[in-house]
Protein backbone atom coordinates (compact mmCIF):
# COMPACT_ATOMS: atom_id res chain seq x y z
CA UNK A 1 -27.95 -2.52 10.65
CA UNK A 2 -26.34 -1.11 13.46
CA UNK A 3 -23.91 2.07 12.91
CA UNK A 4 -21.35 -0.13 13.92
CA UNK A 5 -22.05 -2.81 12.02
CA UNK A 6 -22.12 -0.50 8.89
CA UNK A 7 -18.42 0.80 9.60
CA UNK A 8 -17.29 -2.53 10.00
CA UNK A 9 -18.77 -3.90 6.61
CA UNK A 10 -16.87 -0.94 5.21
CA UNK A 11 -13.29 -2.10 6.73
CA UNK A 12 -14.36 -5.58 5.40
CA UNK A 13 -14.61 -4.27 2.01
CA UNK A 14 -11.73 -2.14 1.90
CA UNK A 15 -9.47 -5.37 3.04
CA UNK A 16 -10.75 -7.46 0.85
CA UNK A 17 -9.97 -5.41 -2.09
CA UNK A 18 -6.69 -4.66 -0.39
CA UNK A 19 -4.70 -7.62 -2.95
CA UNK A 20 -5.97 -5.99 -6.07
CA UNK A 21 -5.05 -2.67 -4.94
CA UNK A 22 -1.54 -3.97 -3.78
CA UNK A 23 -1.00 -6.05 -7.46
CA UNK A 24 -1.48 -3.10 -8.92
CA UNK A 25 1.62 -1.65 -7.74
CA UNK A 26 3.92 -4.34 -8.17
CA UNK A 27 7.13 -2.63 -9.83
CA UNK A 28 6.31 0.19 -6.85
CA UNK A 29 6.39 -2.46 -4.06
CA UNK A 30 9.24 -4.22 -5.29
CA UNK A 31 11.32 -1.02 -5.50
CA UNK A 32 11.05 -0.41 -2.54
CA UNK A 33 11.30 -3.52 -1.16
CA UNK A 34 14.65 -3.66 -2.70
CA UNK A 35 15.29 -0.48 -1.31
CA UNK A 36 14.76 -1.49 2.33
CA UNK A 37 16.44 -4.95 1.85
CA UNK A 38 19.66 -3.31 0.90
CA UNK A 39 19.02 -0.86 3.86
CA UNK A 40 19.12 -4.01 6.04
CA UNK A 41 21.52 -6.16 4.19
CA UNK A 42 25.13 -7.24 6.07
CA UNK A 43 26.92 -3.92 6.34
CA UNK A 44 23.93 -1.84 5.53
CA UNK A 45 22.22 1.09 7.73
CA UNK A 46 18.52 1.45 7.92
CA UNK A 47 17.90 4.86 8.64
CA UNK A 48 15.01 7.01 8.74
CA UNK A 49 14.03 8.61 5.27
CA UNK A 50 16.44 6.84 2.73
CA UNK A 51 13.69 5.12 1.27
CA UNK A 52 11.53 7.69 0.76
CA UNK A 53 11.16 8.02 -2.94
CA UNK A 54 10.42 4.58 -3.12
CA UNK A 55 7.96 4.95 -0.58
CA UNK A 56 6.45 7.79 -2.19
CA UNK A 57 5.80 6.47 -5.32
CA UNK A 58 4.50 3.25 -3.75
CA UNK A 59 1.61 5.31 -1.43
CA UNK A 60 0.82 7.15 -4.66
CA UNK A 61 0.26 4.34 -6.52
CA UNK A 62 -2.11 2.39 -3.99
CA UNK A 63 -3.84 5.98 -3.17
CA UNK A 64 -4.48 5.95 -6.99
CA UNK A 65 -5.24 1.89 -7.20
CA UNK A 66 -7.86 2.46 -4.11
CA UNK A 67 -9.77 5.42 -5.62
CA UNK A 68 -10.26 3.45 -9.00
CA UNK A 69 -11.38 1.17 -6.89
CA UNK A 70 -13.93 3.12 -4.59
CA UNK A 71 -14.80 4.58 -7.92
CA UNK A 72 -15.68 1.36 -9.37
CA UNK A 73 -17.99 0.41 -5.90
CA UNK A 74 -20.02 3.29 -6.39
């Protein structure tokens, strides 16, 4: 296999494990997705860094949800 092909059958497997990863962090994604809609909701102001706890804890989370799962490949 090609170098090329090899890094490609690498992004292949990291997307396909990508819905595990994200169900994982369910109470983390919808907390911030509540965070953002009432950013954007009538009289609300999206702004840059208000959801950033939320965001935090939801890159955390997948970080952690991906290495158990490049753990578990190997």
């Amino acid at each position: 296999m090609s170098a090329n092909g090899a890094v490609w059958g690498r992004v292949r497997s990291r997307l396909r494990a990508f819905p595990e990863q994200l169900a994982a962090c369910g109470a983390e994604a919808s907390a911030y997705g509540r965070c953002v809609q009432a950013s954007t909701a009538p009289g609300g102001r999206l702004r840059k860094d208000l959801c950033v706890r939320e965001f935090e804890a939801l890159r955390s989370c997948f970080a952690a949800a991906a290495k158990k799962t490049l753990m578990g490949s190997t």
